[in-house]
Protein backbone atom coordinates (compact mmCIF):
# COMPACT_ATOMS: atom_id res chain seq x y z
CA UNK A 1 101.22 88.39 123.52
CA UNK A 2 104.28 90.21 121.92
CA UNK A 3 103.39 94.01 121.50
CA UNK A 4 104.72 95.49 118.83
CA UNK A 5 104.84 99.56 118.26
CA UNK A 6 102.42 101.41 116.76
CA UNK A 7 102.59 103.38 113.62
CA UNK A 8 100.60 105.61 111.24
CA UNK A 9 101.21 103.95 108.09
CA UNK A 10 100.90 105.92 104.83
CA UNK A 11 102.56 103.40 102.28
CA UNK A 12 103.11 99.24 102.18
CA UNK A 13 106.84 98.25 101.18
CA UNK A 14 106.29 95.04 98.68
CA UNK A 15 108.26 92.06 99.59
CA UNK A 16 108.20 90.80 96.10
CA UNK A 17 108.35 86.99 95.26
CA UNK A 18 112.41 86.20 96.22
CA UNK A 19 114.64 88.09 99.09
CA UNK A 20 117.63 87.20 96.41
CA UNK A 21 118.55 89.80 93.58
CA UNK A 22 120.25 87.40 91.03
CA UNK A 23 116.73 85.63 90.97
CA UNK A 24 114.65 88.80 90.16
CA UNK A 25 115.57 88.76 86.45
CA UNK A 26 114.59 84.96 86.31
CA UNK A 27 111.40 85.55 87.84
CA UNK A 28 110.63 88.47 86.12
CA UNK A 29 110.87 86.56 82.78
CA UNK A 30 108.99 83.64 83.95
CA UNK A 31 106.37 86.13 85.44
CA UNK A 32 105.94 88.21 82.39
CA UNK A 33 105.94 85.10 79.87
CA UNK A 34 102.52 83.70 81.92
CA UNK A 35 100.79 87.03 82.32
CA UNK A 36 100.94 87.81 78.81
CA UNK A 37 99.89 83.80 78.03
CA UNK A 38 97.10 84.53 80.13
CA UNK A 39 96.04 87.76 78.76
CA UNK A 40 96.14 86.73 74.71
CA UNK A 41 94.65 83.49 76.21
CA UNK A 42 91.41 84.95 77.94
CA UNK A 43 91.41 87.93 75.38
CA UNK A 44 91.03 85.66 72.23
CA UNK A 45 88.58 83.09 74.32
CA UNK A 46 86.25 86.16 75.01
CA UNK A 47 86.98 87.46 71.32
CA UNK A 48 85.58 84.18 69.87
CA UNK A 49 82.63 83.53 72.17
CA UNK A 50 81.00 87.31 71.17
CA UNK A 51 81.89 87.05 67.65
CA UNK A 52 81.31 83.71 66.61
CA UNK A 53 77.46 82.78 65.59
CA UNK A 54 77.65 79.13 66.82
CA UNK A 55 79.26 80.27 70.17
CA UNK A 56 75.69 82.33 70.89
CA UNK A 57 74.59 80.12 74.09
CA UNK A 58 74.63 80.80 77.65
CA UNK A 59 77.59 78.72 78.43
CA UNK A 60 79.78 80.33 76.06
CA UNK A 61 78.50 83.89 77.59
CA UNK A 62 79.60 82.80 81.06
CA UNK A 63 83.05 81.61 79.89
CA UNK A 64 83.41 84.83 78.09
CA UNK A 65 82.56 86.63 81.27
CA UNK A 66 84.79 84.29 83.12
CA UNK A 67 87.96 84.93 80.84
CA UNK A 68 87.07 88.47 81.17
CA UNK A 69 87.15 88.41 84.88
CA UNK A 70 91.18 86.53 84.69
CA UNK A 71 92.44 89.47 82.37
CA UNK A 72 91.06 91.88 85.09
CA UNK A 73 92.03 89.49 88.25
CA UNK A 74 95.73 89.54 86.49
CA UNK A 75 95.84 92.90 85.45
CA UNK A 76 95.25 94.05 89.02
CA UNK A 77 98.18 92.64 90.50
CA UNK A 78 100.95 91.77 87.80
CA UNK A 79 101.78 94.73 85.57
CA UNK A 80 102.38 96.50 89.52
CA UNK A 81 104.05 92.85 90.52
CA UNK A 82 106.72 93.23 87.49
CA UNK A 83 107.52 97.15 87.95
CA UNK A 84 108.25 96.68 91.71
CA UNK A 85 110.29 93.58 91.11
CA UNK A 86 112.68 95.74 89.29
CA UNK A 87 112.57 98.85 90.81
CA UNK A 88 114.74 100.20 93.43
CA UNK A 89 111.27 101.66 94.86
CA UNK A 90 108.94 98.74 96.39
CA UNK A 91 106.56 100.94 98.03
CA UNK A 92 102.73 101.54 97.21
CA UNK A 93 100.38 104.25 99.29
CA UNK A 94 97.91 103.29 101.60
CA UNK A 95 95.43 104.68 99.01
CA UNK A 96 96.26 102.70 96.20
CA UNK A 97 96.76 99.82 98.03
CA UNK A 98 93.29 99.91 99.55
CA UNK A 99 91.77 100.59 95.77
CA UNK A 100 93.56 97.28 94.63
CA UNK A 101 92.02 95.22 97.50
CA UNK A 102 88.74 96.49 96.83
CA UNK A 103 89.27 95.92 93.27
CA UNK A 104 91.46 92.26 93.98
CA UNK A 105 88.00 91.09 96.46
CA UNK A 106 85.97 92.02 94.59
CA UNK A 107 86.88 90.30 91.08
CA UNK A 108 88.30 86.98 92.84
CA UNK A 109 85.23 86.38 94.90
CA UNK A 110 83.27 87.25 91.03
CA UNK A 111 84.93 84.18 90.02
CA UNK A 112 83.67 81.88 92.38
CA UNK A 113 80.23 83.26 91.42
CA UNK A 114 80.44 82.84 88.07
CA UNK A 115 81.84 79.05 88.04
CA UNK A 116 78.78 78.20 90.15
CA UNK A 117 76.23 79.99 87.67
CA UNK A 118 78.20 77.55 85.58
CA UNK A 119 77.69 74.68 87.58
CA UNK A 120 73.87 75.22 87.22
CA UNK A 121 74.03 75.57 83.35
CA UNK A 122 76.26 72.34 83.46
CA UNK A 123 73.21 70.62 86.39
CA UNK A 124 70.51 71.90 83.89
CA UNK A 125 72.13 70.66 80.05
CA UNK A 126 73.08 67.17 82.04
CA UNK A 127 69.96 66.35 84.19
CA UNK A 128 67.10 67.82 82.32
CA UNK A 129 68.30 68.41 78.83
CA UNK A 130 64.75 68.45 77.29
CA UNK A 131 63.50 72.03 79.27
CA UNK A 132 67.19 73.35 78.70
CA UNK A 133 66.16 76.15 76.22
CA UNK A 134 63.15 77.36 78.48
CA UNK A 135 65.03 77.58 81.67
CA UNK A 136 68.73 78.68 80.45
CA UNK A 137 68.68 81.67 78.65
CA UNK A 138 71.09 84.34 77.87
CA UNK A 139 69.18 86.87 79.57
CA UNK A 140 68.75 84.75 82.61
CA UNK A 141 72.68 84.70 82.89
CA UNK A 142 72.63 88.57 82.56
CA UNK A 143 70.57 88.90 85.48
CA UNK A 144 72.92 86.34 87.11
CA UNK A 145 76.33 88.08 85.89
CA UNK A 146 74.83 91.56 87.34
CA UNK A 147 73.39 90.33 90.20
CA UNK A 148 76.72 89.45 91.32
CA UNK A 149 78.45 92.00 90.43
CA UNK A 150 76.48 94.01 92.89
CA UNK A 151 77.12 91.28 95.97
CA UNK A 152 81.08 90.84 95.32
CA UNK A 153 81.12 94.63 95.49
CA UNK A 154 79.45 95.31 98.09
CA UNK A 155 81.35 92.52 99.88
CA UNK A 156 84.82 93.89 99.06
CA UNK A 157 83.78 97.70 99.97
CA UNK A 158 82.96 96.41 103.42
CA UNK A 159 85.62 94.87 103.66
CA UNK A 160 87.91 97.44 102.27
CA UNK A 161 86.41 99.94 105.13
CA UNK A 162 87.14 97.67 107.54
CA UNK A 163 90.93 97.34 106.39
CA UNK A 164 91.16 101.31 106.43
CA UNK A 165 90.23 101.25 110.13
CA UNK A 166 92.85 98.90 111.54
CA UNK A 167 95.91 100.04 113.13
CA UNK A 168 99.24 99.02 111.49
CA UNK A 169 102.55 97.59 113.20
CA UNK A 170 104.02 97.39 110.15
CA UNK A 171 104.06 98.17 106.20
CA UNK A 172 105.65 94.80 104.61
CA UNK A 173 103.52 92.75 102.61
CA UNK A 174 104.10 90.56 100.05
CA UNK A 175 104.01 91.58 95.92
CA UNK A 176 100.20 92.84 95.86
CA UNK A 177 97.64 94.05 98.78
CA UNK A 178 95.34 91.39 99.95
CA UNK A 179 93.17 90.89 103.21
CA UNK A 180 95.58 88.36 104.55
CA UNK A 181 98.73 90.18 105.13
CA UNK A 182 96.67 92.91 105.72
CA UNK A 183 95.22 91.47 109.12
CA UNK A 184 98.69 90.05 109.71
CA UNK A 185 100.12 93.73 110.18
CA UNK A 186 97.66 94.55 112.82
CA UNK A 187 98.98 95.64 116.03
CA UNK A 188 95.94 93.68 117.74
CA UNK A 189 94.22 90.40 116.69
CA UNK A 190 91.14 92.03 114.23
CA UNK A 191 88.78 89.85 115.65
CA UNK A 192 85.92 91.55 113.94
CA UNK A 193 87.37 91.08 110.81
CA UNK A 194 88.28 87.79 111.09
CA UNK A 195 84.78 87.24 112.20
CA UNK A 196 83.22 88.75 109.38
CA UNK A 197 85.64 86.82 106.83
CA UNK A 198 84.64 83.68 108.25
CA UNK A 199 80.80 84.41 108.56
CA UNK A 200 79.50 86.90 106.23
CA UNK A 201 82.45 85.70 103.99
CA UNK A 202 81.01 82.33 103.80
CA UNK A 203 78.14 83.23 102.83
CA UNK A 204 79.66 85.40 99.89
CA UNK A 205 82.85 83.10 98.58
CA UNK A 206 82.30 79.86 99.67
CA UNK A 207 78.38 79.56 99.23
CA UNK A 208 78.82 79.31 95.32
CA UNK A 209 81.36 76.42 96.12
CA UNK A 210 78.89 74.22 98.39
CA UNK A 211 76.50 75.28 95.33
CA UNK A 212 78.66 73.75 92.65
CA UNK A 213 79.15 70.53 94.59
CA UNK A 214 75.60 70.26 95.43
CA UNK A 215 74.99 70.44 91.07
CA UNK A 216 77.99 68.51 90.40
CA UNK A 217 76.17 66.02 92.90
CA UNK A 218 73.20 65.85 91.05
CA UNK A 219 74.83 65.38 88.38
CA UNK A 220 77.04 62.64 89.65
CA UNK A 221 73.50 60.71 90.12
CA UNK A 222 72.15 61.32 86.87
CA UNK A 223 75.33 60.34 85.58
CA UNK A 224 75.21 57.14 87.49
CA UNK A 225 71.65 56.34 86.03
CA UNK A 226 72.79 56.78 82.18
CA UNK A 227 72.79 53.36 80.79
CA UNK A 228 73.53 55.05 77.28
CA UNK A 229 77.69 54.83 76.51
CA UNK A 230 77.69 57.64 74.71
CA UNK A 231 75.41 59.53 76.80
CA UNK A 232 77.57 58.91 79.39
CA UNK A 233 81.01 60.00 77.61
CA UNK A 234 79.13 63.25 76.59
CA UNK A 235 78.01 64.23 80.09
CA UNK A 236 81.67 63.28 80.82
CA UNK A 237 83.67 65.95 78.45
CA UNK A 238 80.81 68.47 79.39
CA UNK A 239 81.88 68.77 82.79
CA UNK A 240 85.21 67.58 83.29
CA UNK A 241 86.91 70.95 82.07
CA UNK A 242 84.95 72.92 84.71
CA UNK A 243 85.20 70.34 87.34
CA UNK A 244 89.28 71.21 86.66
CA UNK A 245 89.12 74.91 86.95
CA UNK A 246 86.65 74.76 90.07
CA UNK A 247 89.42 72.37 92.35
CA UNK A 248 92.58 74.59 90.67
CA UNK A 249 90.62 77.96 92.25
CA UNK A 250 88.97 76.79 95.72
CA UNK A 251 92.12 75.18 96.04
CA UNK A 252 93.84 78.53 96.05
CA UNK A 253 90.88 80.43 98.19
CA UNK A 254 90.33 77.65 100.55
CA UNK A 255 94.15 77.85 101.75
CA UNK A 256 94.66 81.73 101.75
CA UNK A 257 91.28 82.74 103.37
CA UNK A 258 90.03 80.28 104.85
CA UNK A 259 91.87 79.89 108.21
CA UNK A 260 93.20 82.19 111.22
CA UNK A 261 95.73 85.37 110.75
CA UNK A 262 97.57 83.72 113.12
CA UNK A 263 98.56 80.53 110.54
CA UNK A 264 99.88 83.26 107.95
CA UNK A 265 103.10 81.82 106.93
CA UNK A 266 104.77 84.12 104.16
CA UNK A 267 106.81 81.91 102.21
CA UNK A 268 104.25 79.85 101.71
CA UNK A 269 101.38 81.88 100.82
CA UNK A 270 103.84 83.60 98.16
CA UNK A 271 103.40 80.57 95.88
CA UNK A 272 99.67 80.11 96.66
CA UNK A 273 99.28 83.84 95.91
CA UNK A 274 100.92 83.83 92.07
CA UNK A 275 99.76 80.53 91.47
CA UNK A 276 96.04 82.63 92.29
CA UNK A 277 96.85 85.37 90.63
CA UNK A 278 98.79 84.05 87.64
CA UNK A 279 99.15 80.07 87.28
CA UNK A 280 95.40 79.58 87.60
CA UNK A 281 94.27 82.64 84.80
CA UNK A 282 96.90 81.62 82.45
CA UNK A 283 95.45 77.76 82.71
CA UNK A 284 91.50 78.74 82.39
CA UNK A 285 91.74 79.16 78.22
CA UNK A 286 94.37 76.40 77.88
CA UNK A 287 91.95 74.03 79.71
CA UNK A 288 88.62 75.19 78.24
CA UNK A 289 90.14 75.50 74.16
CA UNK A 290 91.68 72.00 73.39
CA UNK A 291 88.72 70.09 75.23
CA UNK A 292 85.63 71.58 73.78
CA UNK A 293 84.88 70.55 69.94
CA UNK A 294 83.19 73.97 69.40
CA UNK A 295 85.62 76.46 70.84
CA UNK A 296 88.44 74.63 68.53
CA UNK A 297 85.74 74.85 65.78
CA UNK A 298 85.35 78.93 66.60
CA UNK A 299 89.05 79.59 66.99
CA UNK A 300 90.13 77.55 63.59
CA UNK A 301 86.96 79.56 61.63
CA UNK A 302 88.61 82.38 63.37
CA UNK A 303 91.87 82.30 62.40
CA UNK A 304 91.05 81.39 58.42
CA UNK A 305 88.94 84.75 58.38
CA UNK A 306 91.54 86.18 59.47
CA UNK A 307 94.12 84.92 57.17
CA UNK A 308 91.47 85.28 53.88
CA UNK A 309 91.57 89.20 54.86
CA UNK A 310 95.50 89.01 55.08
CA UNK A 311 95.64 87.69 52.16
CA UNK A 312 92.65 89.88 50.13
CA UNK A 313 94.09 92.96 51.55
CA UNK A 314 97.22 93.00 49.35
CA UNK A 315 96.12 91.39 46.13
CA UNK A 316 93.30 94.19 46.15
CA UNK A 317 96.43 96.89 46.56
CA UNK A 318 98.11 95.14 43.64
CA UNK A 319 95.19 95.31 41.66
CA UNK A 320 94.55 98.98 42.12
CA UNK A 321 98.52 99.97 41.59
């Protein structure tokens, strides 16, 4: 075992995405361009789902909550991301870096949770469509949304406190703290830690996956048992767009979390980590929006209100001068 000296560490030195200068600007651009996709994205997505009358379900309350949850997940880590990239200054303190884990934990593994409260709304409309109303109700996602809320956060302070406690060999990570290259900077193997990521961490982050397979199971039987075409197609187009963003994020967890320190590799887990942070937010509305009949409906009723009070407002100032 190679030992490596022992510091107190009172600030992290961001790597940022490329070790070459001329490639910052590029980056930068291409960063920038997908975080602000992603926030007008998610931001109109949740505008139209607590505006619009039609969009009053429980399914359009989870996505709204979902979208929600990417303009916070993003907001976390780019807007620092694109100042350090840059800046002549990389470095964040300890503090703040342990405030963005526990806020970074805490909203990713809120994700998971949500998509499988999802899952169950999707299990519910497709395999017993007739008691839909009486068991799926707004208020029951409420209780769901909250309830979850208090688990992630709970999860992420623990593991937060943990984090605090280790001793550092080093203050490089890459463009935003996370519990990975965390672990990798400590002088001794955080077997604890690791221990508790791959136990108690189960239980928290990948539960809600094994949940959504087990619905999208269930629903892979009823499916299987429809003998109506069209009842068939609609089941279909009802779950396909969530089936999408469920493999684009576990995709992303499964390889950054879900494995030894040891395996770290930094290159690598650069791309993994912005395609988490960025790729996968700026996708969520883009994949929801085009597929779904009624958010198109929502956005298009939207957007002519919008334009009738663009246009009302100045004929009404000509009419007064």
């Amino acid at each position: 075992m190679v030992k490596r000296n022992r510091t107190e560490v009172t600030e992290f030195v961001l790597l940022g995405l490329s070790s070459w200068p001329e490639m910052q600007p590029v980056i930068f651009g291409i960063v920038r361009a997908m975080y602000l996709v992603a926030l007008m994205g998610n931001a109109l997505l949740v505008i139209v789902a607590l505006s619009d009358s039609k969009l009053q379900t429980p399914m359009y309350f989870l996505l709204s909550q979902l979208s929600f949850i990417d303009i916070f997940l993003t907001t976390i880590t780019v807007p620092q991301m694109l100042i350090h990239m840059l800046s002549v200054n990389r470095t964040i303190s300890f503090n703040c870096c342990m405030i963005q884990l526990l806020f970074f934990m805490a909203v990713g593994s809120m994700e998971g949770h949500l998509l499988a409260a999802m899952a169950y709304d999707r299990y519910v409309a497709v395999c017993d469509p007739l008691r839909y109303s009486a068991i799926i109700s707004r208020r029951l996602c409420l209780r769901i949304t909250l309830t979850s809320w208090v688990v992630v956060s709970l999860n992420s302070l623990l593991y937060s406190v943990l984090v605090t406690h280790l001793t550092f060999c080093g203050n490089q990570v890459t463009h935003f703290c996370d519990i990975t290259p965390l672990l990798k900077l400590s002088c001794t193997r955080p077997v604890v830690n690791e221990m508790l990521i791959f136990t108690e961490g189960v239980a928290v982050v990948v539960s809600p996956f094994f949940f959504i397979l087990s619905s999208y199971a269930c629903i892979g039987v009823a499916i299987a048992c429809m003998h109506s075409v069209a009842a068939l197609h609609k089941a279909l187009s009802t779950c396909s767009s969530h089936i999408l963003v469920v493999l684009l994020l576990y995709g992303s967890v499964i390889h950054m979390y879900l494995r030894p320190s040891s395996s770290y590799d930094l290159d690598q887990d650069h791309q993994v980590a912005i395609f988490y942070t960025v790729v996968t937010p700026m996708l969520n509305p883009l994949i929801y929006s085009p597929r779904n009949q009624e958010v198109k409906g929502a956005l298009w009723r939207l957007f002519r209100k919008l334009r009738i009070s663009g246009n009302f407002q100045p004929s009404s100032q000509a009419n007064r001068d």
